[in-house]
C-alpha atoms as a PDB file:
ATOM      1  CA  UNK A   1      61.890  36.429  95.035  1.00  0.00           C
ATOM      2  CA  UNK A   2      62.079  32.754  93.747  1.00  0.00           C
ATOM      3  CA  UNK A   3      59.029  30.410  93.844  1.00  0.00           C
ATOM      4  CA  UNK A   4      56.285  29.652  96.085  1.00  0.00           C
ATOM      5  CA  UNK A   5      58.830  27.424  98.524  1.00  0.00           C
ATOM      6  CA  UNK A   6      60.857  30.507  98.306  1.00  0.00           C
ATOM      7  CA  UNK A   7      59.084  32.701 100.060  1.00  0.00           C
ATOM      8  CA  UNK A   8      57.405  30.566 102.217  1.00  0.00           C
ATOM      9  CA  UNK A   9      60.854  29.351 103.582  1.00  0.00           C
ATOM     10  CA  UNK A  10      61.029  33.332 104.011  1.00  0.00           C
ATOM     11  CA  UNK A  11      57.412  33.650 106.264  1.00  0.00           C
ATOM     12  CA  UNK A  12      58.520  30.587 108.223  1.00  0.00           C
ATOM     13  CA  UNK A  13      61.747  32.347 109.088  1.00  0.00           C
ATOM     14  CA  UNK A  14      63.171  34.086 112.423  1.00  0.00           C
ATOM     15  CA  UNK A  15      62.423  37.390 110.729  1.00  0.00           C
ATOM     16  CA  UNK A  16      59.019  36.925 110.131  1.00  0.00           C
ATOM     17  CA  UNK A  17      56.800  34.132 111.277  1.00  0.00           C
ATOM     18  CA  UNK A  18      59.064  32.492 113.747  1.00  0.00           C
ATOM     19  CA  UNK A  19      57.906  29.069 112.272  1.00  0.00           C
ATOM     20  CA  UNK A  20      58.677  25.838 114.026  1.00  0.00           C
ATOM     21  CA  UNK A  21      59.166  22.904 112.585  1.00  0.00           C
ATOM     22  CA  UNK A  22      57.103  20.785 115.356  1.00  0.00           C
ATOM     23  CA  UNK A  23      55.003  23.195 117.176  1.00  0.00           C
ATOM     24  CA  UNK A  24      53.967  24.882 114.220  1.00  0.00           C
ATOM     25  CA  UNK A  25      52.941  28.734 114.324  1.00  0.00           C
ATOM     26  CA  UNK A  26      52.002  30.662 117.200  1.00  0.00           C
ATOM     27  CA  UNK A  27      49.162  33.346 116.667  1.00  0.00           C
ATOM     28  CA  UNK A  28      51.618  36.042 117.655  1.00  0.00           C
ATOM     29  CA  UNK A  29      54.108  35.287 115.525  1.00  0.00           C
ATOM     30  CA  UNK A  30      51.961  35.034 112.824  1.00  0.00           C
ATOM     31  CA  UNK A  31      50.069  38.258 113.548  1.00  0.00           C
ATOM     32  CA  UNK A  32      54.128  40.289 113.687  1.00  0.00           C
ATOM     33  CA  UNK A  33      55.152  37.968 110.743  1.00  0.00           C
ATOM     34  CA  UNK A  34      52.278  38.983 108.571  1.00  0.00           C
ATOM     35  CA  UNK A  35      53.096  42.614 109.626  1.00  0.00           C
ATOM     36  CA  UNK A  36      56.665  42.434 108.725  1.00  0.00           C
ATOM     37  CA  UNK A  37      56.310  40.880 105.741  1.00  0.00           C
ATOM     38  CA  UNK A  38      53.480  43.594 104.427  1.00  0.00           C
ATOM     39  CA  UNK A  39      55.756  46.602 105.709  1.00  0.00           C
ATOM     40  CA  UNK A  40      59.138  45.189 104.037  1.00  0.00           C
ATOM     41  CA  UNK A  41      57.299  43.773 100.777  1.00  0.00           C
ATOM     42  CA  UNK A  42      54.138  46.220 100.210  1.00  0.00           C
ATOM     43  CA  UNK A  43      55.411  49.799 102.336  1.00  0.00           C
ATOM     44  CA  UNK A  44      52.460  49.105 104.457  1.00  0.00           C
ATOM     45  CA  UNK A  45      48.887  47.849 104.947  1.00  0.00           C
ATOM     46  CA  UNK A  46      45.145  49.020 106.116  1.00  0.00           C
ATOM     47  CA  UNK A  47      44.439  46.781 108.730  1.00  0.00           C
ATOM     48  CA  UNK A  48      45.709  43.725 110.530  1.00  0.00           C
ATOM     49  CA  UNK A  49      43.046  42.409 113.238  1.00  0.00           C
ATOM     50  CA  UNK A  50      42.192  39.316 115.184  1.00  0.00           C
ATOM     51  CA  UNK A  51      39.239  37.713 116.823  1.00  0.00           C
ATOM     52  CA  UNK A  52      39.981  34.570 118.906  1.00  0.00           C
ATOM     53  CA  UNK A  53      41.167  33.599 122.199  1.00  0.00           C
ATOM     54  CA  UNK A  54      44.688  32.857 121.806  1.00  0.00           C
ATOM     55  CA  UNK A  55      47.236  35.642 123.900  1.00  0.00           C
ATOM     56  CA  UNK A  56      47.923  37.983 120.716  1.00  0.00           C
ATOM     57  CA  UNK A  57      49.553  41.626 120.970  1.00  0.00           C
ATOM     58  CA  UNK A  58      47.310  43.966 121.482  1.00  0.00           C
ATOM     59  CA  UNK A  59      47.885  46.046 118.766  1.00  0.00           C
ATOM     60  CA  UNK A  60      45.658  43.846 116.465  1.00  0.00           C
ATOM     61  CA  UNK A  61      43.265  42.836 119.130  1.00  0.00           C
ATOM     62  CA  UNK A  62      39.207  43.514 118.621  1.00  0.00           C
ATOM     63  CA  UNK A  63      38.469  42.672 121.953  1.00  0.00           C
ATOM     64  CA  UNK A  64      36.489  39.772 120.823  1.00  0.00           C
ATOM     65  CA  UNK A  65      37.322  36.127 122.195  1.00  0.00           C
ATOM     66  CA  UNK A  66      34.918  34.270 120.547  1.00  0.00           C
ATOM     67  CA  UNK A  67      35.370  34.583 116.407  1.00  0.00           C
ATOM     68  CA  UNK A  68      32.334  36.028 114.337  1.00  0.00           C
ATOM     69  CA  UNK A  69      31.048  34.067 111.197  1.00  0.00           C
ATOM     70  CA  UNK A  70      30.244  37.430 109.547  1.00  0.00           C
ATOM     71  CA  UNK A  71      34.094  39.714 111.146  1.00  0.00           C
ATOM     72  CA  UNK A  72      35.577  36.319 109.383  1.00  0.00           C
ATOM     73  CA  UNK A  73      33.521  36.470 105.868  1.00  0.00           C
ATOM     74  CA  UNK A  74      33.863  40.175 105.195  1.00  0.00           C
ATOM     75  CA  UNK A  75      37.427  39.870 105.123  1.00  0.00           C
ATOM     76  CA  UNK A  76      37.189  38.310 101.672  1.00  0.00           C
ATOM     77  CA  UNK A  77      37.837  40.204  99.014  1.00  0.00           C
ATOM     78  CA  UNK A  78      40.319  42.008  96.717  1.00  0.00           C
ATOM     79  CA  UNK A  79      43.715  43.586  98.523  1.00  0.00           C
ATOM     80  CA  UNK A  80      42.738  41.013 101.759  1.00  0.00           C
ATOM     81  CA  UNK A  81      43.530  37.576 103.556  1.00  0.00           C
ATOM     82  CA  UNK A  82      41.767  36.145 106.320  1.00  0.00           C
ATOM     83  CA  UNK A  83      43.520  32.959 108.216  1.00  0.00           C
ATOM     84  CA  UNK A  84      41.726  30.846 110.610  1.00  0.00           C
ATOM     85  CA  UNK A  85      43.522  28.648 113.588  1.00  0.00           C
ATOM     86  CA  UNK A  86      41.600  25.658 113.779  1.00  0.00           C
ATOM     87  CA  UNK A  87      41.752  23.772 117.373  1.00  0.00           C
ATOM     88  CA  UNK A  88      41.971  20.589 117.226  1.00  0.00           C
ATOM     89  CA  UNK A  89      39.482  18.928 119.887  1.00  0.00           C
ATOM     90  CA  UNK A  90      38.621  15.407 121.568  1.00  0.00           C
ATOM     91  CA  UNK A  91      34.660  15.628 122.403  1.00  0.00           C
ATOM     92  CA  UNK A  92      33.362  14.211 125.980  1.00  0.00           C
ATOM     93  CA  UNK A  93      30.071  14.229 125.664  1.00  0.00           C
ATOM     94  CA  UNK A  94      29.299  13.049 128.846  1.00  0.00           C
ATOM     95  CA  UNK A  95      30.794  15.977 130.194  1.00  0.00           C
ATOM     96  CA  UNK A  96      30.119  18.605 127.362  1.00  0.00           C
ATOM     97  CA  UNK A  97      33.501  19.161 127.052  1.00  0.00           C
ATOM     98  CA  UNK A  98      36.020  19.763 124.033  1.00  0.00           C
ATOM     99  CA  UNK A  99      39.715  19.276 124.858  1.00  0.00           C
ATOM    100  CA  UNK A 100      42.124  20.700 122.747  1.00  0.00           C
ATOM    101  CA  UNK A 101      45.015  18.364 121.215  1.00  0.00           C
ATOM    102  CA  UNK A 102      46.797  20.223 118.851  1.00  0.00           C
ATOM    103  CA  UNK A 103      46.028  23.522 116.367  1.00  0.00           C
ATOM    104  CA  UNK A 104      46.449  24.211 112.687  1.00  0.00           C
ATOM    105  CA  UNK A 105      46.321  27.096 110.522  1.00  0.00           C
ATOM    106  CA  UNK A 106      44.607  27.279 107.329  1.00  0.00           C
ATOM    107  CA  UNK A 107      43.520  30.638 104.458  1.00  0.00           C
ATOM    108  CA  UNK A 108      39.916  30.876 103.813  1.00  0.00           C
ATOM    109  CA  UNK A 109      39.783  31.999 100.241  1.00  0.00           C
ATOM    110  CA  UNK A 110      35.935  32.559  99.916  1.00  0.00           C
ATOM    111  CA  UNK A 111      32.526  31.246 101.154  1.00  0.00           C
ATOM    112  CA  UNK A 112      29.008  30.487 100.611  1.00  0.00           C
ATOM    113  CA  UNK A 113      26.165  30.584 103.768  1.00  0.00           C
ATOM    114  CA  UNK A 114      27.654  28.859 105.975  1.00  0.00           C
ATOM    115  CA  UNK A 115      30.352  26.946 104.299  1.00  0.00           C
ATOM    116  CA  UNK A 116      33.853  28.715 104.058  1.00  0.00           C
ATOM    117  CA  UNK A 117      36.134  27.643 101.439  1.00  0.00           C
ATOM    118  CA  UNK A 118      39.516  26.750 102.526  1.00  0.00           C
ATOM    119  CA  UNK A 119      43.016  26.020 101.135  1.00  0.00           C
ATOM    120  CA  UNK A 120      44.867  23.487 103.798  1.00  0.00           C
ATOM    121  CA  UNK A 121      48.434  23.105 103.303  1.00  0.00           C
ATOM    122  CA  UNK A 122      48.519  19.739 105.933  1.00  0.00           C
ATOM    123  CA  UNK A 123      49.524  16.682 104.448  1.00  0.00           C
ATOM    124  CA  UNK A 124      46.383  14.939 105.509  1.00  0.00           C
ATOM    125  CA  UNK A 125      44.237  17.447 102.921  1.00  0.00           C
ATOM    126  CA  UNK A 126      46.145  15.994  99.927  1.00  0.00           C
ATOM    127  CA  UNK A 127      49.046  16.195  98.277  1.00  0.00           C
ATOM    128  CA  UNK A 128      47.588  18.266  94.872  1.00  0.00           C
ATOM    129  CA  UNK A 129      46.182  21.784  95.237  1.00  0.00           C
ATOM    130  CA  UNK A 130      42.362  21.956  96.397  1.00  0.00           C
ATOM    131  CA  UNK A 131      39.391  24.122  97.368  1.00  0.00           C
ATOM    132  CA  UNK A 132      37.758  22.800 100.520  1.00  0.00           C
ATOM    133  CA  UNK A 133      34.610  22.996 101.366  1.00  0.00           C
ATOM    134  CA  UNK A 134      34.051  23.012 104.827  1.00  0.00           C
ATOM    135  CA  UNK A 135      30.566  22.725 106.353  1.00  0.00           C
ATOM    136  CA  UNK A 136      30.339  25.112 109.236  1.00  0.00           C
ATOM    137  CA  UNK A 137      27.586  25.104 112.934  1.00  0.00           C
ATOM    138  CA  UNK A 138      28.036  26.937 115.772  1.00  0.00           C
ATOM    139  CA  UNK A 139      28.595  25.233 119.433  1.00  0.00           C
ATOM    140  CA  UNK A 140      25.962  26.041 121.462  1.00  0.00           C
ATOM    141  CA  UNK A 141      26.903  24.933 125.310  1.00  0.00           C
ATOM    142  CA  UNK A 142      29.901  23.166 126.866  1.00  0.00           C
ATOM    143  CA  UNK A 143      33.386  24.020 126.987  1.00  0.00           C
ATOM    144  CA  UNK A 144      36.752  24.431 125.837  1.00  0.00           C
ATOM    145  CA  UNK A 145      39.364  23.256 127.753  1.00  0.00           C
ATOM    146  CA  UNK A 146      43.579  21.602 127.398  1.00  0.00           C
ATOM    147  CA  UNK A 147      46.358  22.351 128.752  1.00  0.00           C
ATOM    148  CA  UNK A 148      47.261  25.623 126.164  1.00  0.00           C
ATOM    149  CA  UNK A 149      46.644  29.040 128.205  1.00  0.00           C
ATOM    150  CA  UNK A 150      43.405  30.678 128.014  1.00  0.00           C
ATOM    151  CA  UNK A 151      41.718  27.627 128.952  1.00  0.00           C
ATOM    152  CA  UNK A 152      39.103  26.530 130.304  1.00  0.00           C
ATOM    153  CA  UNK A 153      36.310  28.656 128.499  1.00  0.00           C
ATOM    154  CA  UNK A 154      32.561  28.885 127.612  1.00  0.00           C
ATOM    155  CA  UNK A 155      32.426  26.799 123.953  1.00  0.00           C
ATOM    156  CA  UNK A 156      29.178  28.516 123.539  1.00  0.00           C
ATOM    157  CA  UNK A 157      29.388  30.578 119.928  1.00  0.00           C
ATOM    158  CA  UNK A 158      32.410  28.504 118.469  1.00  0.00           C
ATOM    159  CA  UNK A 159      32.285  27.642 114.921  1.00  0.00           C
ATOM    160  CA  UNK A 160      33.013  24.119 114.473  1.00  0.00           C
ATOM    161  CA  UNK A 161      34.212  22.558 111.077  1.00  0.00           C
ATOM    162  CA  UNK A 162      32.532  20.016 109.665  1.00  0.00           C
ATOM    163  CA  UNK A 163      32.276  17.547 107.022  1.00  0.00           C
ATOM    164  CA  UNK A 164      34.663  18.571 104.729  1.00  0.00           C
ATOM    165  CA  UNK A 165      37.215  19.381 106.887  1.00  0.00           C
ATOM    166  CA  UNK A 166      40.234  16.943 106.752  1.00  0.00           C
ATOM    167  CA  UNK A 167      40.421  16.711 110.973  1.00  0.00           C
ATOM    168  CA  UNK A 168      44.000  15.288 112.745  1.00  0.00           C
ATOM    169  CA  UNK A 169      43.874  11.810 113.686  1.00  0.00           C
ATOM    170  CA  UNK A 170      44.548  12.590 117.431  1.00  0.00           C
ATOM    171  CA  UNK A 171      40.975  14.964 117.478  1.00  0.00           C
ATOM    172  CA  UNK A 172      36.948  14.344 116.758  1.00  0.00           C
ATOM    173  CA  UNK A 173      36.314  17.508 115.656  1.00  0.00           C
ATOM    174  CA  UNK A 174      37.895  21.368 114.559  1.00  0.00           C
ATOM    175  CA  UNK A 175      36.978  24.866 116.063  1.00  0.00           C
ATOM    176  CA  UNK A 176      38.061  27.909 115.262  1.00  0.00           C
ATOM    177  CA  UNK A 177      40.038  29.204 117.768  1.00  0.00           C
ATOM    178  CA  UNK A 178      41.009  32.784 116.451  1.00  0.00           C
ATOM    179  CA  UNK A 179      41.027  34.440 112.798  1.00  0.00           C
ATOM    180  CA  UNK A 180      43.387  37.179 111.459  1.00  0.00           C
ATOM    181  CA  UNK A 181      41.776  39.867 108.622  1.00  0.00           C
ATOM    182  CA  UNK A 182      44.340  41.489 107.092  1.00  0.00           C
ATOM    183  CA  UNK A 183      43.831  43.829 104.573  1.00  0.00           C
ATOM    184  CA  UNK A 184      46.241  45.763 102.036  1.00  0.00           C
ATOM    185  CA  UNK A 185      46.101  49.306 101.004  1.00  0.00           C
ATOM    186  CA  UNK A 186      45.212  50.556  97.708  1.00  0.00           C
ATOM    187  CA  UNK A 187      48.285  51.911  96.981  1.00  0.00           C
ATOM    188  CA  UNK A 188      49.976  48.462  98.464  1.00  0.00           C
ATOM    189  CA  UNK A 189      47.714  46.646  95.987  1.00  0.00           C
ATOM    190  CA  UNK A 190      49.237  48.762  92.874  1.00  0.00           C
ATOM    191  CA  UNK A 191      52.517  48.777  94.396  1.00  0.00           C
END
């Protein structure tokens, strides 16, 4: 394998990710891609799971729709990745209401309380490698809603992104929509 655009030319592909070049990545693409990818490259892995709301295969499902600060955090360390899909939202607060406009995916590469620690590969987070540090609060009425399936829904327990997070023009705010743990074996992790 090449360099860093190498391979990620080779996660964005048909074979793995499905990547498009203006809708971006959908979470079940991304959830068979990773798969693919860790069964072709590593022989296998421990676990591949997600918590969110987005349709996802059930294979990886935990059965939880609304993504858990802690399920997210304990997925760093050694032999792991965790990847969070941040919704993109308009805020009516006359109505309590966030509307989605868009989605992004981002790796959280560590944390501390209740800021995660991000690396953003949009355009609009810089164009030289950074940490981010993203301030984090949890919604605690209102709702969810767009035109993307699985929408409307209760925006009660939703971690929302704060300052630090470099948010698309087009949206007030980001919310994590779903998160995908994946973790390597030990063997994968020698191999």
């Amino acid at each position: 394998m090449g360099d860093q655009a190498d391979l990620a030319k080779l996660l964005a592909s048909g074979r793995y990710m499905n990547t498009d070049v203006w809708k971006g990545t959908r979470t079940p693409d991304l959830l068979s891609g990773v798969h693919g990818i860790a069964i072709d490259m590593f022989g296998g892995y421990k676990s591949l799971e997600y918590q969110g709301w987005k349709k996802h295969p059930v294979q990886y499902s935990t059965g939880t729709k609304v993504p858990d600060f802690h399920w997210i955090t304990d997925g760093i360390s050694e032999g792991s990745a965790v990847w969070l899909n941040v919704g993109w939202y308009k805020y009516d607060r006359h109505k309590n209401t966030y509307y989605r406009v868009g989605g992004h995916w981002v790796t959280l590469v560590g944390y501390d309380d209740s800021i995660l620690i991000i690396h953003d590969p949009a355009p609009r987070a810089g164009r030289s490698f950074a940490n981010e540090y993203v301030h984090t609060s949890t919604i605690g009425s209102g709702t969810l809603a767009g035109a993307t399936s699985g929408l409307p829904r209760s925006a009660k327990g939703y971690i929302v992104l704060g300052e630090g997070m470099h948010v698309k023009k087009a949206a007030d705010v980001g919310i994590i929509d779903g998160a995908v743990k994946f973790r390597l074996t030990h063997s994968a992790k020698q191999g």
